[in-house]
C-alpha atoms as a PDB file:
ATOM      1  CA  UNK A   1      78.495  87.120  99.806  1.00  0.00           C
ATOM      2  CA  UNK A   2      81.176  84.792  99.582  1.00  0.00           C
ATOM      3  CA  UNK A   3      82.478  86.640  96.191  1.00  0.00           C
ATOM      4  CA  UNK A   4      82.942  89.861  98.308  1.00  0.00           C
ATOM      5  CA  UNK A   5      85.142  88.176 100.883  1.00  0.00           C
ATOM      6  CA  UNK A   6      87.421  86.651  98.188  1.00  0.00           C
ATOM      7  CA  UNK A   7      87.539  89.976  96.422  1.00  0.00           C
ATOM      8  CA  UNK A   8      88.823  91.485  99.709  1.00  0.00           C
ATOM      9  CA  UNK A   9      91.341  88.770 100.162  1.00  0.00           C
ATOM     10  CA  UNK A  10      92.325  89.398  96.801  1.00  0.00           C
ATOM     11  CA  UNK A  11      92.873  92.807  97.616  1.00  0.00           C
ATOM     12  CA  UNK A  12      94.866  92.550 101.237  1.00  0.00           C
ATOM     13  CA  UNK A  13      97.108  90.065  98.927  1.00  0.00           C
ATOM     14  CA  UNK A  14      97.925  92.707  96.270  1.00  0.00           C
ATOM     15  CA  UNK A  15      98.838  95.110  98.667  1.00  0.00           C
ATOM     16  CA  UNK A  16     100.894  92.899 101.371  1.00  0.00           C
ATOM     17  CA  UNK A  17     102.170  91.533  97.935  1.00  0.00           C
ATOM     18  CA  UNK A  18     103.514  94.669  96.770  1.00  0.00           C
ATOM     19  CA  UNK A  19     104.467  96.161 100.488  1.00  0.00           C
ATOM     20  CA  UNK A  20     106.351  93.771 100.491  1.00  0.00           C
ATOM     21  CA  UNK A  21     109.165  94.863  98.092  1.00  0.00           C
ATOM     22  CA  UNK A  22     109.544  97.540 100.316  1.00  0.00           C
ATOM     23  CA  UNK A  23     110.225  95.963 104.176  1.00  0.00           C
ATOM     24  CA  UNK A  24     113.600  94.382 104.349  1.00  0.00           C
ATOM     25  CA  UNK A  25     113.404  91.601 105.950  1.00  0.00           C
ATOM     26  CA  UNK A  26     116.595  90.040 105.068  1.00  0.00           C
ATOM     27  CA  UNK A  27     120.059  91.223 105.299  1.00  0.00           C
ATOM     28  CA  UNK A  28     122.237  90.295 102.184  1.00  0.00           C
ATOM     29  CA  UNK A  29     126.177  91.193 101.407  1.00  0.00           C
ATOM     30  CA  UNK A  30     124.800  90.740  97.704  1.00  0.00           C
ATOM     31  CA  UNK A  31     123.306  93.444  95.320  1.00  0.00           C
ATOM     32  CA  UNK A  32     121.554  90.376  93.622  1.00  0.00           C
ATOM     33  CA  UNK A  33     121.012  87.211  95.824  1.00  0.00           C
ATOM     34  CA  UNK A  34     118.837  84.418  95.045  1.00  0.00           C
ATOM     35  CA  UNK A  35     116.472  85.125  97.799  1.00  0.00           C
ATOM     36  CA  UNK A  36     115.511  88.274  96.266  1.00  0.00           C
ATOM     37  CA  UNK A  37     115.244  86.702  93.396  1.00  0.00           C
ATOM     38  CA  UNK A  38     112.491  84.389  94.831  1.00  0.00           C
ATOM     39  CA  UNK A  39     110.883  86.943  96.820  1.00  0.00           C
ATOM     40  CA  UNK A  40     110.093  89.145  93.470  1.00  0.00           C
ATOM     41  CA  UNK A  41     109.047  85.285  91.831  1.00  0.00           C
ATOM     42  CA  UNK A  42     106.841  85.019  94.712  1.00  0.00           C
ATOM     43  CA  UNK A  43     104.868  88.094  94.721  1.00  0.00           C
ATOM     44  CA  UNK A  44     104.851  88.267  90.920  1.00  0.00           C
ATOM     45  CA  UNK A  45     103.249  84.993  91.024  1.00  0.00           C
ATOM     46  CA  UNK A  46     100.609  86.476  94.120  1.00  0.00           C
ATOM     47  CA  UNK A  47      99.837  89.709  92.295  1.00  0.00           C
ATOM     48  CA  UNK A  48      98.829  87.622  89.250  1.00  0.00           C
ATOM     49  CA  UNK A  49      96.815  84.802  90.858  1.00  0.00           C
ATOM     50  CA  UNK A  50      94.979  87.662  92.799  1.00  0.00           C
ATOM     51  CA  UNK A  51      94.043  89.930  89.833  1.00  0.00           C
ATOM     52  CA  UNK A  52      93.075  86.765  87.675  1.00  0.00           C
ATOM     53  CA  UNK A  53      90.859  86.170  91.507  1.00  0.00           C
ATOM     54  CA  UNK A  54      89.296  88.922  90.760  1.00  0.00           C
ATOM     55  CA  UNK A  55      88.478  88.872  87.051  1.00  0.00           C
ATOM     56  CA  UNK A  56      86.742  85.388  87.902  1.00  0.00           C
ATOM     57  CA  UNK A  57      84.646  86.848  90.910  1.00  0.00           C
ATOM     58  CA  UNK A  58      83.380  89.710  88.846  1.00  0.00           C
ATOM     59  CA  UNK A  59      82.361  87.371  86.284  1.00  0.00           C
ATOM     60  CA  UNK A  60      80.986  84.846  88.587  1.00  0.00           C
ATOM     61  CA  UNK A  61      78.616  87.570  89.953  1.00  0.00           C
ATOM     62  CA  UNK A  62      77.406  88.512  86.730  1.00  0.00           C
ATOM     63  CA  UNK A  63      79.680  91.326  85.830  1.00  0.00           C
ATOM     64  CA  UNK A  64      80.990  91.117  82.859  1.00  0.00           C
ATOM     65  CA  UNK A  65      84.761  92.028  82.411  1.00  0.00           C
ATOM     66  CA  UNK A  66      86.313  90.394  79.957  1.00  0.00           C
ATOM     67  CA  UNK A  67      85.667  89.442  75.925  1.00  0.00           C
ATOM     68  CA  UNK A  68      86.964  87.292  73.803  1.00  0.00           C
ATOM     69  CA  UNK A  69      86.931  87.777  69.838  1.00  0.00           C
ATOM     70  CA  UNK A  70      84.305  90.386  70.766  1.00  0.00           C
ATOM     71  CA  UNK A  71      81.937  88.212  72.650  1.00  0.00           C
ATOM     72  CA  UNK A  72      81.079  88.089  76.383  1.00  0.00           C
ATOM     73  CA  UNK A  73      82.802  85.142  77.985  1.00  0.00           C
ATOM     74  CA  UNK A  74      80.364  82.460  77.820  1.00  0.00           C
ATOM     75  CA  UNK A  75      82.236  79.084  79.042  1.00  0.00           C
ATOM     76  CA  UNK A  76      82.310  76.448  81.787  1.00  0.00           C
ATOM     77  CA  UNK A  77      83.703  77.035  85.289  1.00  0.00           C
ATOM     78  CA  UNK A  78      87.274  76.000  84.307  1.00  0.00           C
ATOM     79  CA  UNK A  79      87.452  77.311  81.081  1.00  0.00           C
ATOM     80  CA  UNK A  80      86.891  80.866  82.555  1.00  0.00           C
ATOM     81  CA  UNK A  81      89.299  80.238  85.470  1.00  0.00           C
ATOM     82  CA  UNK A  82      91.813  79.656  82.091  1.00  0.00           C
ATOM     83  CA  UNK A  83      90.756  82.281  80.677  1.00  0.00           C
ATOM     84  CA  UNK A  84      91.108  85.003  83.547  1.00  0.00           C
ATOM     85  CA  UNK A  85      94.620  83.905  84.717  1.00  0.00           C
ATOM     86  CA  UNK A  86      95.400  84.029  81.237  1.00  0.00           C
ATOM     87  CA  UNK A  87      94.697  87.761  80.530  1.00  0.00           C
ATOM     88  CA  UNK A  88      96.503  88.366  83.894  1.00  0.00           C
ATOM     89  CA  UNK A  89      99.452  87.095  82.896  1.00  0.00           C
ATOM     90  CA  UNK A  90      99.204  88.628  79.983  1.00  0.00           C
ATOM     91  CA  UNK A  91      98.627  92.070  81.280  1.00  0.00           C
ATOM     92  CA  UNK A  92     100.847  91.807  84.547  1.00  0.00           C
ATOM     93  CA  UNK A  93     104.266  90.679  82.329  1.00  0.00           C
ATOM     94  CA  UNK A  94     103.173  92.779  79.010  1.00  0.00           C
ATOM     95  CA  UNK A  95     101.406  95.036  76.881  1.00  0.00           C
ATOM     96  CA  UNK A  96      99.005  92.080  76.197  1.00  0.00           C
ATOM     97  CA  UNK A  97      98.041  90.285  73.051  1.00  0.00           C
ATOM     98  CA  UNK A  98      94.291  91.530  72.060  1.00  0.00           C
ATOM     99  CA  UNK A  99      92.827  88.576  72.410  1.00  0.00           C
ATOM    100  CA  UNK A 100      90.832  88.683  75.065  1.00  0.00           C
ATOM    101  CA  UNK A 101      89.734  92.710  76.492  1.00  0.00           C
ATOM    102  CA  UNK A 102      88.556  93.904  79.280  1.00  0.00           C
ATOM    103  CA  UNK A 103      85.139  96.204  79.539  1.00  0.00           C
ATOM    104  CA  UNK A 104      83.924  98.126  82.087  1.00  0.00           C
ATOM    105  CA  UNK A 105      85.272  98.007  85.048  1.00  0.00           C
ATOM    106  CA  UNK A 106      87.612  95.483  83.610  1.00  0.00           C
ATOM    107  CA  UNK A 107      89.095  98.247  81.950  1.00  0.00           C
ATOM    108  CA  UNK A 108      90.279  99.762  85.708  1.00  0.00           C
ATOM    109  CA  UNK A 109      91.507  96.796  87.424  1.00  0.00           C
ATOM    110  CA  UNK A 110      93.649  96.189  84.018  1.00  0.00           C
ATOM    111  CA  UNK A 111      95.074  99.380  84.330  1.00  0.00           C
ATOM    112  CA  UNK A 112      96.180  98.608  87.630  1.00  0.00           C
ATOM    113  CA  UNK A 113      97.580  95.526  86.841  1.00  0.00           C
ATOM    114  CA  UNK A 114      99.939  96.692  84.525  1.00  0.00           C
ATOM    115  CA  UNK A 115     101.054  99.589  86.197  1.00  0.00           C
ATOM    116  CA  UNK A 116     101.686  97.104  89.438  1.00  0.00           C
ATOM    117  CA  UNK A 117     103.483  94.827  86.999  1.00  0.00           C
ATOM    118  CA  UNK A 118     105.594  97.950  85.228  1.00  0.00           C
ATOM    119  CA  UNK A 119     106.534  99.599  88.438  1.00  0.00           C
ATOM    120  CA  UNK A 120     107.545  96.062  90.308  1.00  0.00           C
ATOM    121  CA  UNK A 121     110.912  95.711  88.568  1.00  0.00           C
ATOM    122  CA  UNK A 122     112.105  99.231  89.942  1.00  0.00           C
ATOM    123  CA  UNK A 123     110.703  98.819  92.772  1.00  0.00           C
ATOM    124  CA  UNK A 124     112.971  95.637  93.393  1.00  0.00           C
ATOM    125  CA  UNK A 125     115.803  97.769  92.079  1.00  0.00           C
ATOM    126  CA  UNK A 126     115.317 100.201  94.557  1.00  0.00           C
ATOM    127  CA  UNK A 127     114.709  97.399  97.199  1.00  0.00           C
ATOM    128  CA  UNK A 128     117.532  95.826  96.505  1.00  0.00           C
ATOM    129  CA  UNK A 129     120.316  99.358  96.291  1.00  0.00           C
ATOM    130  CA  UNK A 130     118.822  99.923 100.014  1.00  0.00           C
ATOM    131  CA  UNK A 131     119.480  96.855 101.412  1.00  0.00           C
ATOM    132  CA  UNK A 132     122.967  96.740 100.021  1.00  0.00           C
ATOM    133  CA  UNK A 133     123.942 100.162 100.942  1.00  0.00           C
ATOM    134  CA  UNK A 134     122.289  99.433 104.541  1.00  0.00           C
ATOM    135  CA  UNK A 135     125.328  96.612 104.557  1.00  0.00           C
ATOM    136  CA  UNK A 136     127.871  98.717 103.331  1.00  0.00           C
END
């Protein structure tokens, strides 16, 4: 039970996380100021500790969703934690590195996460040409 309420937390997160790009809540006389800067840090940093969240639920509750070398993830409580914030990093910032994949359902929330991490630098863009014509 407890598993499904973090999973749902994860989930408001993402989305507040990513909503967030979009509500100005600052006005700037800069294209590029440091507090955007450290607002796209911030919910870089919240999208990827809430997918890796999630990869460490579903594995908690028995689902697998990740393998290493081929194998099922079989290690200790922090090694897995590691291991899950790891591949989110990996597939939020790139195209990954093929060391560790994702199966089944896995396969989905990776998808997402890299199209979430692909789209969030033009969505700043665009964030960020709004608020400065909304000055001019």
């Amino acid at each position: 039970m407890i598993w499904v309420v973090v999973l749902a937390l994860v989930i408001v997160s993402i989305g507040k996380s990513v909503q967030a790009l979009w509500v100005s809540t600052h006005v700037t006389r800069h294209f590029f100021s440091f507090h955007n800067l450290l607002l796209l840090c911030l919910i870089y940093t919240t999208v990827l500790v809430a997918f890796g969240l999630s990869y460490i639920v579903l594995e908690e509750m028995g689902l697998p969703v990740l393998e290493e070398d081929g194998k099922d993830l079989d290690v200790h409580s922090f090694q897995i934690v590691e291991i899950c914030m790891y591949f989110s990093a990996i597939t939020l910032l790139s195209v990954g590195y093929g060391d560790i994949i994702p199966i089944g359902i896995g396969r989905w929330i990776a998808i997402v996460e890299a199209l979430v991490g692909y789209t969030m630098p033009a969505a700043f863009v665009v964030h960020s040409v709004m608020e400065n014509e909304k000055t001019s």
